[in-house]
Protein backbone atom coordinates (compact mmCIF):
# COMPACT_ATOMS: atom_id res chain seq x y z
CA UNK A 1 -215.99 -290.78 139.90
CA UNK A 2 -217.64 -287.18 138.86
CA UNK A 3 -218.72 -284.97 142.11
CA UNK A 4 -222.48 -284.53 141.75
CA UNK A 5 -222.97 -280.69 141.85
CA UNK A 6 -226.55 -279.43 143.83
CA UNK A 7 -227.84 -276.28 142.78
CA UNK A 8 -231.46 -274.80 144.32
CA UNK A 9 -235.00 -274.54 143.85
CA UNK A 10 -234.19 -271.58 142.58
CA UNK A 11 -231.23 -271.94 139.77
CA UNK A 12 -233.42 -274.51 138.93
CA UNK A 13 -236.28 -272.52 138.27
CA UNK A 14 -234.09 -270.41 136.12
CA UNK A 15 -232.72 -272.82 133.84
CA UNK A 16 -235.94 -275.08 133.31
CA UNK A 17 -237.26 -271.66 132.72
CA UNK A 18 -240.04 -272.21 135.44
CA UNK A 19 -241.19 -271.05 138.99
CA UNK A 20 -239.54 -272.02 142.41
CA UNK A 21 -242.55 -272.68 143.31
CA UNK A 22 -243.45 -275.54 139.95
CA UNK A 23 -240.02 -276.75 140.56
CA UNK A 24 -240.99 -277.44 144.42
CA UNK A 25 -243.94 -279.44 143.19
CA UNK A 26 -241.66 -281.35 141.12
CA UNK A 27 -238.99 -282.57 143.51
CA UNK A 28 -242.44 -283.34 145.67
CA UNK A 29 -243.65 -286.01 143.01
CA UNK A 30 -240.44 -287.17 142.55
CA UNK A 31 -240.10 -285.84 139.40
CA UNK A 32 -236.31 -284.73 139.87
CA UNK A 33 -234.03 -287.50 140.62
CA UNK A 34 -231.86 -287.48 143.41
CA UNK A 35 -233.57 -284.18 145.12
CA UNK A 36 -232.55 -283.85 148.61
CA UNK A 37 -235.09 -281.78 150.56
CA UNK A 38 -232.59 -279.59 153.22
CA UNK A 39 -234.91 -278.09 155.57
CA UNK A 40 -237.33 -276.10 154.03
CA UNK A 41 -235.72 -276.35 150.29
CA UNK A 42 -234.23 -278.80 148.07
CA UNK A 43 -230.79 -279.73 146.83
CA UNK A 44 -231.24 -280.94 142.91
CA UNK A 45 -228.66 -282.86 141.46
CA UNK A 46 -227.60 -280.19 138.00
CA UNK A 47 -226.96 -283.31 135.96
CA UNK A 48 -231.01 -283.89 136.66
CA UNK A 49 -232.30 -280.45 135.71
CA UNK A 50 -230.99 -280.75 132.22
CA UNK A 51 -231.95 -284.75 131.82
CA UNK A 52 -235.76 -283.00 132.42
CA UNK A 53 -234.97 -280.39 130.36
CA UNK A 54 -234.14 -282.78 127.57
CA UNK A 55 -230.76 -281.46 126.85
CA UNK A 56 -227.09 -281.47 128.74
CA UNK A 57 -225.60 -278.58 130.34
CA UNK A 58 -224.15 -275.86 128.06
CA UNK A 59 -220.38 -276.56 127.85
CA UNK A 60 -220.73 -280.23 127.21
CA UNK A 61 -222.98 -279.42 124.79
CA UNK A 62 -220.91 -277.37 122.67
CA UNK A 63 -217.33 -279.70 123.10
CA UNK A 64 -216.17 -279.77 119.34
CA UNK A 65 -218.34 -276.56 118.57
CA UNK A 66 -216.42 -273.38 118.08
CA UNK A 67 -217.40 -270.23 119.81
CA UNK A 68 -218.33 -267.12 117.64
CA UNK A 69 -215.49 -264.77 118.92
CA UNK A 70 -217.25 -261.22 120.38
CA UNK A 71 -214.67 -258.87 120.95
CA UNK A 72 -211.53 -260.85 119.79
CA UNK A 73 -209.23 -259.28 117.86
CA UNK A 74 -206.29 -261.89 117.90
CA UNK A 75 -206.55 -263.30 114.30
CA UNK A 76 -204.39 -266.01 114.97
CA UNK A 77 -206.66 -266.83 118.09
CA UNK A 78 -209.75 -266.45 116.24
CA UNK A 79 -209.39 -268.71 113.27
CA UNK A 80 -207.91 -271.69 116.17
CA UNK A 81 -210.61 -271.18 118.25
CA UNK A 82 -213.95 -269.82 116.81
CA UNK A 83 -215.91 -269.77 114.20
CA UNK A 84 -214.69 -267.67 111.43
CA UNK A 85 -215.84 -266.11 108.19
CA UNK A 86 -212.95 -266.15 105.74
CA UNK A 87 -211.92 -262.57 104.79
CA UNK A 88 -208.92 -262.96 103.61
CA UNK A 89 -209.72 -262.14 99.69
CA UNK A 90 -209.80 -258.46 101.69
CA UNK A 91 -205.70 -258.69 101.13
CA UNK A 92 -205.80 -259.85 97.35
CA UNK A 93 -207.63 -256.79 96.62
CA UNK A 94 -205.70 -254.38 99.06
CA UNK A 95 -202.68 -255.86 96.98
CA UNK A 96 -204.22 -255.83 93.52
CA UNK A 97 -205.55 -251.98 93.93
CA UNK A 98 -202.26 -250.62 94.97
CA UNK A 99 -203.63 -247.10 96.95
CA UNK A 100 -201.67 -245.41 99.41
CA UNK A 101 -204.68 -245.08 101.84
CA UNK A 102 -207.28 -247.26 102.78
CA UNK A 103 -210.44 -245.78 105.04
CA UNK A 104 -212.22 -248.63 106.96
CA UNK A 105 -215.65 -247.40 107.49
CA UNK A 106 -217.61 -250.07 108.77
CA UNK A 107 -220.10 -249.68 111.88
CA UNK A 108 -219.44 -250.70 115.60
CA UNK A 109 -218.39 -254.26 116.07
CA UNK A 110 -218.29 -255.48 112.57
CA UNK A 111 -214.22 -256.49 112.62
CA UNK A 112 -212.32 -253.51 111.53
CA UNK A 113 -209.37 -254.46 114.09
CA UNK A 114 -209.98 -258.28 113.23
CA UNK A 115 -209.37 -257.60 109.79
CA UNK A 116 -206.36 -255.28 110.49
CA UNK A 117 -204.61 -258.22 112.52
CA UNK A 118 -204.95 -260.22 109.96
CA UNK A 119 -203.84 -258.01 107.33
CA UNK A 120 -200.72 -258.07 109.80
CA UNK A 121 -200.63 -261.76 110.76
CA UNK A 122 -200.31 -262.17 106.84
CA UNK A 123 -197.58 -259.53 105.92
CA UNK A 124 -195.91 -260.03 109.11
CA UNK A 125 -192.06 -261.36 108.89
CA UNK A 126 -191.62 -263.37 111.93
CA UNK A 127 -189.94 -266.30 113.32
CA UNK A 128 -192.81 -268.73 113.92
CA UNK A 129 -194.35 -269.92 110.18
CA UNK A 130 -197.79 -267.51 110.28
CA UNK A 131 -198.57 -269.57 106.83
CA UNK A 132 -200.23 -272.40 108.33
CA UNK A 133 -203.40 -269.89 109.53
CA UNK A 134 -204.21 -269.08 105.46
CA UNK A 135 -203.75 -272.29 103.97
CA UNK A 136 -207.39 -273.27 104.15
CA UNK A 137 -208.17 -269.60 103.19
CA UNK A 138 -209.30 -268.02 99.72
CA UNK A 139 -206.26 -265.98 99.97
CA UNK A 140 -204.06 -268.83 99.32
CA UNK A 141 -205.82 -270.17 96.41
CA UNK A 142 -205.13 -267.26 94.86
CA UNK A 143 -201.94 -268.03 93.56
CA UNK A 144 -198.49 -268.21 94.26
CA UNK A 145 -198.32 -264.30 93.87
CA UNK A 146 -199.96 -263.83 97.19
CA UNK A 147 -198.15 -266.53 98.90
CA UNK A 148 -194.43 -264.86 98.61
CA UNK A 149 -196.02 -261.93 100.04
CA UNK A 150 -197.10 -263.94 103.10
CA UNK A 151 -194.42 -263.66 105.93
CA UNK A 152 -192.31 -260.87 103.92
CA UNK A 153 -192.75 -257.52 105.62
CA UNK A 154 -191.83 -256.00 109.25
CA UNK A 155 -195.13 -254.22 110.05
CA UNK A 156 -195.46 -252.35 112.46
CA UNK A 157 -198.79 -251.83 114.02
CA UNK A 158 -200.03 -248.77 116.30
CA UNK A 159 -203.43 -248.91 117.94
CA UNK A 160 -205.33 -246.73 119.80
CA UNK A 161 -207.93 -248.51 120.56
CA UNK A 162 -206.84 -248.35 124.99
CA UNK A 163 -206.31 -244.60 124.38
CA UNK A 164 -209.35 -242.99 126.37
CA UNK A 165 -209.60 -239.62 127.36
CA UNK A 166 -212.18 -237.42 128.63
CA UNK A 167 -211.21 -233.91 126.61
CA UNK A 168 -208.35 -232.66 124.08
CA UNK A 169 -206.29 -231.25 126.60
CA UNK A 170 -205.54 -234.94 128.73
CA UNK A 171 -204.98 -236.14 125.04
CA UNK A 172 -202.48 -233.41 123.97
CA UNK A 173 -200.34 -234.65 127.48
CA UNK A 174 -199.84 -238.04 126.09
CA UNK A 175 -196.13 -238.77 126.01
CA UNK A 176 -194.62 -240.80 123.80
């Protein structure tokens, strides 16, 4: 048995998207199942306000849907849990062109530290089998060249990205 949960007039209001006071004249008519007038307000059941809505509350909704990952940088988490757009032809041709630097100028929140984790996740030498996150990825059908590479390497991986400071000389007392 599922514990019905009673919200107010007005969280109501803000998920049907109209006034306390239409919401009010709703529960009035009898419009809202289950409404329990306490005092001067109403209890409405949640389950209720999104059967009038039309649609069901938002995480049943999206059971079996993946989540678009803002601000994860875990590529191993990302491509289990969220939706992801395969990138992974970005280490076929950091393989194939061979320079000794690579500048990564891409704007504010377009994946520059997603795409470096999973530059590592792939190169990575490590004792759980990383393999199984690229073999549904273009990087893998790329041949067999690419695949010994997978798992080979110790990497080792330095980020700054926690490093705040408010002027050069804070910075300069970093110790190491």
């Amino acid at each position: 048995m599922t514990d019905i949960r009673y919200i107010s007039t007005k969280e109501a209001a803000e998920i049907l998207g109209l006034s306390t006071r239409r919401v009010v004249g709703l529960c009035n008519d009898g419009k809202l199942a289950g409404a329990l007038q306490k005092g001067r307000g109403w209890k409405i059941p949640e389950e209720t306000v999104y059967a009038y809505l039309g649609t069901v509350k938002p995480e049943k909704r999206n059971k079996g849907i993946l989540s678009c990952a803002v601000g994860n940088t875990s590529y191993m988490d990302v491509v289990k849990n969220s939706y992801y757009v395969d990138k992974t032809l970005l280490i076929r041709d950091l393989i194939d062109d061979q320079v000794p630097v690579i500048l990564f100028t891409r704007p504010r929140r377009f994946g520059k530290t997603l795409a470096l984790d999973m530059r590592k996740t792939f190169f990575e030498k490590t004792k759980e089998d990383t393999s199984i996150y690229f073999k549904d990825k273009q990087i893998w059908a790329c041949g067999e060249k690419y695949q010994k590479m997978q798992g080979a390497f110790p990497v080792i991986s330095i980020t700054f990205k926690d490093a705040k400071f408010s002027d050069w000389a804070s910075m300069r007392q970093l110790k190491m």
